[in-house]
Protein backbone atom coordinates (compact mmCIF):
# COMPACT_ATOMS: atom_id res chain seq x y z
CA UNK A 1 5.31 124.75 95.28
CA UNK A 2 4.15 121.69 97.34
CA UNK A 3 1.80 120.62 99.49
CA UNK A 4 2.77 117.49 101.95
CA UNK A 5 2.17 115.32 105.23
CA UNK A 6 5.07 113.20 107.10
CA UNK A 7 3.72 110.93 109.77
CA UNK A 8 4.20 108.11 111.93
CA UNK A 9 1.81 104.85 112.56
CA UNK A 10 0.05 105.25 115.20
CA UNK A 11 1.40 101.87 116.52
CA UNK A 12 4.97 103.34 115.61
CA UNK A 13 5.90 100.57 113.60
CA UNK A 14 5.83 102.46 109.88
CA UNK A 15 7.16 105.59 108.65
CA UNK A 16 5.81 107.70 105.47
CA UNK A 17 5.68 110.87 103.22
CA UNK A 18 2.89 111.52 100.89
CA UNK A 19 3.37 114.54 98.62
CA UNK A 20 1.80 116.59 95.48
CA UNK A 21 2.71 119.49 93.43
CA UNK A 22 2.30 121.43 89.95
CA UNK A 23 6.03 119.62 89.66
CA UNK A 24 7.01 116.78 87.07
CA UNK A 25 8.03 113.90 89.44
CA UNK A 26 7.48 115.32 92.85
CA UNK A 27 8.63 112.08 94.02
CA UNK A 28 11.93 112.39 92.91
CA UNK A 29 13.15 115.07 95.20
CA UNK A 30 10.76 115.41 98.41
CA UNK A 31 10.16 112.64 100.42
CA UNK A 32 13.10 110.15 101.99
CA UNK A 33 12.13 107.77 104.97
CA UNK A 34 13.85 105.00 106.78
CA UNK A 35 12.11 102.67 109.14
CA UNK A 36 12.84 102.85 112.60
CA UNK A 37 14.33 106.25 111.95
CA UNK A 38 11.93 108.60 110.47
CA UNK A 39 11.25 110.29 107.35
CA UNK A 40 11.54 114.14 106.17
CA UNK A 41 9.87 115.79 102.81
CA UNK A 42 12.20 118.57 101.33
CA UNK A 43 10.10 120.83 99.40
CA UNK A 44 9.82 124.58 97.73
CA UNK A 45 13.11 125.27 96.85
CA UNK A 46 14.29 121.70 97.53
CA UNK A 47 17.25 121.05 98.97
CA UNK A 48 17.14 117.15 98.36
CA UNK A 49 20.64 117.06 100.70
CA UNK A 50 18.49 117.08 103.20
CA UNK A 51 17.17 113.72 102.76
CA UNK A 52 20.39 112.02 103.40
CA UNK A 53 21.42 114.43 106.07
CA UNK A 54 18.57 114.23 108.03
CA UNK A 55 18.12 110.63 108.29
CA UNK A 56 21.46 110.18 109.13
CA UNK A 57 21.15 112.86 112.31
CA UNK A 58 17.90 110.98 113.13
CA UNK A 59 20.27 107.41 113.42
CA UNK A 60 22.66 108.67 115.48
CA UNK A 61 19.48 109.83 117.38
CA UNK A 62 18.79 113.54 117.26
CA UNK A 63 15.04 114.51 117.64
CA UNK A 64 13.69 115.60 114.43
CA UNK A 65 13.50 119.09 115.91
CA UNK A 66 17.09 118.95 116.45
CA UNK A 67 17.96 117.41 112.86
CA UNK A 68 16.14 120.42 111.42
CA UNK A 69 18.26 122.60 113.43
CA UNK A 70 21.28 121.51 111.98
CA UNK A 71 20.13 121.48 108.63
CA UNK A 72 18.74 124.77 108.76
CA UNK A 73 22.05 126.10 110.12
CA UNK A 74 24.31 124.49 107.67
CA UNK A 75 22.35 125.77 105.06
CA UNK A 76 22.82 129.24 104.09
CA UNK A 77 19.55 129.29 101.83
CA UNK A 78 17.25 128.47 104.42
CA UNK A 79 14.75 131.07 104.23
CA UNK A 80 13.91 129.40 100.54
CA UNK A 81 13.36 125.74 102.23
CA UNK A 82 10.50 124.29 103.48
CA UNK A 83 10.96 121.04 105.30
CA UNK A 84 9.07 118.71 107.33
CA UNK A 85 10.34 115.56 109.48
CA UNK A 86 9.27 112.73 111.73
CA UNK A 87 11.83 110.98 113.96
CA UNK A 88 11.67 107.27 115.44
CA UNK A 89 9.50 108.52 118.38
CA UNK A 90 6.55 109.63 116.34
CA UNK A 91 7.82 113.79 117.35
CA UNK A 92 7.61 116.28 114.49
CA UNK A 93 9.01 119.12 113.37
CA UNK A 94 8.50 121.97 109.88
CA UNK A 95 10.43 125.15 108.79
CA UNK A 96 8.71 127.09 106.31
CA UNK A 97 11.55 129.97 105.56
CA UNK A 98 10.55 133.37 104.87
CA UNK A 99 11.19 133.49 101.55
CA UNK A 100 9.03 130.99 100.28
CA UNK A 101 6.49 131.86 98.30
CA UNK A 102 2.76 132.61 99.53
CA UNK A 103 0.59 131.05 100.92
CA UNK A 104 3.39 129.25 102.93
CA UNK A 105 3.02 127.47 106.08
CA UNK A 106 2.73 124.71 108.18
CA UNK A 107 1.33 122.64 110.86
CA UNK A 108 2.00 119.98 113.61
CA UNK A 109 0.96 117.35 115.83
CA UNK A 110 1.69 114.25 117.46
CA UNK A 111 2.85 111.54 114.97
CA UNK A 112 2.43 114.13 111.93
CA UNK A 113 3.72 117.68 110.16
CA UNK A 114 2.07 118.92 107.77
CA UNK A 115 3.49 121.83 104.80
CA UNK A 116 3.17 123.53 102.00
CA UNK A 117 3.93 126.86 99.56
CA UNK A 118 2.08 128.30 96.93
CA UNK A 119 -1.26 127.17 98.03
CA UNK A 120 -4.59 128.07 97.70
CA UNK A 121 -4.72 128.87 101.24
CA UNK A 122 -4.28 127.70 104.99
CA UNK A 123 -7.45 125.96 104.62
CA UNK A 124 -5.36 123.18 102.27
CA UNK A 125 -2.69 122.26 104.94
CA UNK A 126 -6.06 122.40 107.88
CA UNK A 127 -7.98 120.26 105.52
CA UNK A 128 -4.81 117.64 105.64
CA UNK A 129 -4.40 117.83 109.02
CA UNK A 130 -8.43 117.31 109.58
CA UNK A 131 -8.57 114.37 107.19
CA UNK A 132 -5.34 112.75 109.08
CA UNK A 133 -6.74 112.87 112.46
CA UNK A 134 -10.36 111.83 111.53
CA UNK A 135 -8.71 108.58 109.85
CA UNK A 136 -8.75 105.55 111.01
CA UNK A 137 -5.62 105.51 113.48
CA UNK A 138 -5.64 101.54 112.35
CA UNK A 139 -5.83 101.33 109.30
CA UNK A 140 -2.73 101.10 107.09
CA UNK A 141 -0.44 104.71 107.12
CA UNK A 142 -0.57 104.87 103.46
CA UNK A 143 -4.47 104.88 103.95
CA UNK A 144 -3.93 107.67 105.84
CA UNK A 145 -1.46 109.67 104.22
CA UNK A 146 -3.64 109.80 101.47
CA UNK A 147 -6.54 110.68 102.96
CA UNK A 148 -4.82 113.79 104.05
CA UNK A 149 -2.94 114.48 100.67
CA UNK A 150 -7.01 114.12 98.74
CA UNK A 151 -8.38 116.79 101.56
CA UNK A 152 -5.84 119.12 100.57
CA UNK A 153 -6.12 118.16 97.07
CA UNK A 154 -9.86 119.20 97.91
CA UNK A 155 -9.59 122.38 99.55
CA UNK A 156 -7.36 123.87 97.09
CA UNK A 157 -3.65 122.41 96.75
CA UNK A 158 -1.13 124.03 94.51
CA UNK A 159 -2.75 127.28 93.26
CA UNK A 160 -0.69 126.61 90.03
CA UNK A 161 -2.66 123.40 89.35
CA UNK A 162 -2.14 119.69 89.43
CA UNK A 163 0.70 117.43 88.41
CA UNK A 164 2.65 114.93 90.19
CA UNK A 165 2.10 113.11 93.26
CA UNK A 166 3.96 110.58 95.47
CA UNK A 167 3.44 107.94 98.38
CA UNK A 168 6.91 106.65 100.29
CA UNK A 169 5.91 104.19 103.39
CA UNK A 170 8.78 102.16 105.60
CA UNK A 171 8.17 99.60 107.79
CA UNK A 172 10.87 96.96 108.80
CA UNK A 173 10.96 94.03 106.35
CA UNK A 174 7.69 95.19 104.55
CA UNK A 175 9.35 95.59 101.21
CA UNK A 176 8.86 92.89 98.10
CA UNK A 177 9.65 89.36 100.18
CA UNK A 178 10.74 90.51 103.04
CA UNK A 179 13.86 91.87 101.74
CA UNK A 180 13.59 95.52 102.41
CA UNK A 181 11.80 98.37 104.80
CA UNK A 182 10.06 100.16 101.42
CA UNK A 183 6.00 99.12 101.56
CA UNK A 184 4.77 101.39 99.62
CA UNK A 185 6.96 103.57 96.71
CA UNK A 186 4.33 105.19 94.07
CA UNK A 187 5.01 107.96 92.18
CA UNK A 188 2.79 109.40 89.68
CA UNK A 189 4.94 111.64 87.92
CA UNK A 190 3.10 113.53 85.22
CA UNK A 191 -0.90 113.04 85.20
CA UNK A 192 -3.77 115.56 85.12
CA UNK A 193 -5.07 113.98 88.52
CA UNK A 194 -2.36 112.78 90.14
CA UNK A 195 -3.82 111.77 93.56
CA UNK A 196 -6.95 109.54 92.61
CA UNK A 197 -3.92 107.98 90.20
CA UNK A 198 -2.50 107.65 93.57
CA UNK A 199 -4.93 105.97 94.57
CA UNK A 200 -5.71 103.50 91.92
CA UNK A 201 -2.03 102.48 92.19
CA UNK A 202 -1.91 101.74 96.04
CA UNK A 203 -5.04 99.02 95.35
CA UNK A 204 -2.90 97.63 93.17
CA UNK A 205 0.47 97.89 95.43
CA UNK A 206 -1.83 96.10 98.11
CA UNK A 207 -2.91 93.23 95.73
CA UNK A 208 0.31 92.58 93.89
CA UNK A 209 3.23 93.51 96.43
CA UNK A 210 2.16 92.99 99.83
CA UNK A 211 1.88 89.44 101.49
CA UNK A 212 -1.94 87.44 102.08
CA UNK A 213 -3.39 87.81 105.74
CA UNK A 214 -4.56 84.77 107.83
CA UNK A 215 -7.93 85.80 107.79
CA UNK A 216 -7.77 86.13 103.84
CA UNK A 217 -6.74 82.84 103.41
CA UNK A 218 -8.73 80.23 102.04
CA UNK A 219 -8.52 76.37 102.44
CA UNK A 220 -7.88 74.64 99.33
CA UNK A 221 -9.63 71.30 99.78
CA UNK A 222 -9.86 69.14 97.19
CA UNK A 223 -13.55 70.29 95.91
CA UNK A 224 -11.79 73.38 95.69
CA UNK A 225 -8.40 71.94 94.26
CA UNK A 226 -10.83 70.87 91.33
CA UNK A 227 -12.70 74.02 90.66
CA UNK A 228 -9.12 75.95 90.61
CA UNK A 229 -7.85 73.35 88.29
CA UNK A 230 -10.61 73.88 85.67
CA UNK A 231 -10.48 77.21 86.08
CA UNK A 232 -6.60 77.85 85.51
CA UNK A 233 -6.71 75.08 82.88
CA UNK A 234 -9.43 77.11 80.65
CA UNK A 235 -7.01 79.48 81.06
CA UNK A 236 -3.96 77.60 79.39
CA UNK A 237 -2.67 77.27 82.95
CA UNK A 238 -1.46 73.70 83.94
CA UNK A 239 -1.95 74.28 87.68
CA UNK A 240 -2.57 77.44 89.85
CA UNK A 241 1.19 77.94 90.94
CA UNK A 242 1.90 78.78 87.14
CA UNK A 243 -1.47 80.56 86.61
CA UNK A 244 -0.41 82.43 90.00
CA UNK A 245 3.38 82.96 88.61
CA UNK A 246 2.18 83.96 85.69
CA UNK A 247 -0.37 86.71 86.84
CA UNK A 248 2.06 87.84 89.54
CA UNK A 249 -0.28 86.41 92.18
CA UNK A 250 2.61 84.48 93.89
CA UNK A 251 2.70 86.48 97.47
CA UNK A 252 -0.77 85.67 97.66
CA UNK A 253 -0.64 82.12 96.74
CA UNK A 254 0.56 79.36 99.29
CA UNK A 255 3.80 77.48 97.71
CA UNK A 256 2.50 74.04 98.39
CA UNK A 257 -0.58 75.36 97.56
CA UNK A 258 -2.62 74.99 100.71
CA UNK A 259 -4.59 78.09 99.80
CA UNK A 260 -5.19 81.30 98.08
CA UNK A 261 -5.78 84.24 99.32
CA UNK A 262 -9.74 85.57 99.00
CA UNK A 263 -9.14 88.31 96.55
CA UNK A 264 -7.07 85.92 94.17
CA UNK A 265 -10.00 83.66 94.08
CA UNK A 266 -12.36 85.87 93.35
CA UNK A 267 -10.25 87.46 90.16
CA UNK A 268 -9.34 83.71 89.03
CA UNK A 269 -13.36 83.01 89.26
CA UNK A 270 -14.31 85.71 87.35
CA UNK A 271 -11.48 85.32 84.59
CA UNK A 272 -11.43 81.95 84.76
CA UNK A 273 -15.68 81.08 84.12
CA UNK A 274 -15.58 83.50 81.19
CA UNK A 275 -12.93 81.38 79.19
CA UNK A 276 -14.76 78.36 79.65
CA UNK A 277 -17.89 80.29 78.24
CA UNK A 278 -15.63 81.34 75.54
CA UNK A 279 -14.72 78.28 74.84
């Protein structure tokens, strides 16, 4: 009752799962991923064992056709799963059982598989797998993972309608300061249109939780130091590392101060000129 894409970065550095369904809080039980492992989505009658399972063969380094295997054999409800999975070398692998309901299926390709049950049609899961390839193969995974998930959103999705949709991305030391592999963890768990929600929510992942780029960096010199000062002053700021705390702006915002990233200027600008007109 699910419609979803695991993949690898085409420079095999990230892992992710992007999923939707006429489900509260698909997020909860399909996707699982682990950088430098893989990922897997567990899906139509969800057997959310998997998750752990699965990564777990992947570590000790089974293929992911392999780790499917040995789910699938353990597991004597099989013909009611549907499961897709990625392992650390970018190979896939999907079981759609027989008893899953219609239309059920699946495809795969290098770096991606692609599933679902109770869908429109094949054309959803084609539509996914078109959108994927046609992506950029450089821009960010989540980018891409989406772009697939919208195409089958497109073509037809759930035939039951529209719920719930999730984004899970790994990469090593991408999470919030470094600490963690998790770049990207959205869920949208109960919205009339889930994906563009999606969407909307990844912008804001980008801005707020992902560290500033060199080439989005800008100089603060001291014509600029004065402009920012103003600005985060009108505010009721006293200086741009509270203004920046304060906004959670702080990953985009050099400690000492040495500059702020493009996007952060821009916002502060705009904010920032329209309380000194206020006042």
């Amino acid at each position: 009752m699910t419609f979803s894409i695991v993949a690898r970065s085409t420079d095999g550095e990230s892992w992710g799962v992007a999923v939707a369904s006429k489900f509260l809080a698909v997020g909860n039980a399909v996707p699982a991923a682990v950088a430098q492992v893989g990922a897997i989505a567990t899906q139509a009658e969800a057997n959310v064992a998997y998750k752990g399972l699965a990564l777990s063969h992947l570590d000790e380094g089974a293929t992911a056709s392999v780790a499917l295997q040995r789910l699938l054999e353990e597991d004597p409800d099989r013909d009611s799963r549907q499961v897709g999975i990625i392992d650390s070398d970018g190979t896939a692998a999907s079981h759609t059982g027989s008893a899953c309901y219609p239309w059920a299926g699946s495809l795969t390709g290098d770096g991606y598989a692609i599933q679902g049950n109770v869908l429109t049609g094949s054309e959803v899961v084609e539509e996914m797998e078109r959108a994927f390839l046609a992506s950029d193969p450089a821009a960010p995974l989540a980018v891409r993972l989406l772009a697939a998930l919208s195409a089958g959103d497109a073509a037809g999705g759930d035939r039951r309608g529209r719920q719930s949709a999730a984004l899970l991305v790994v990469k090593d030391a991408a999470g919030y300061g470094g600490g963690d592999d998790v770049a990207v963890d959205l869920r949208v768990d109960d919205h009339p249109t889930p994906i563009p929600e999606l969407e909307r929510l990844l912008e804001l992942n980008d801005l707020f939780l992902t560290a500033t780029v060199e080439e989005d960096k800008v100089e603060v010199t001291p014509e600029l130091d004065a402009e920012i000062t103003a600005l985060v002053q009108a505010l009721g700021h006293e200086d741009l590392l509270e203004w920046s705390g304060h906004e959670n702006y702080e990953m985009r915002v050099a400690p000492s101060g040495a500059w702020i990233d493009q996007r952060v200027l821009a916002i502060l600008r705009r904010s920032g000129r329209a309380a000194q007109e206020e006042n």
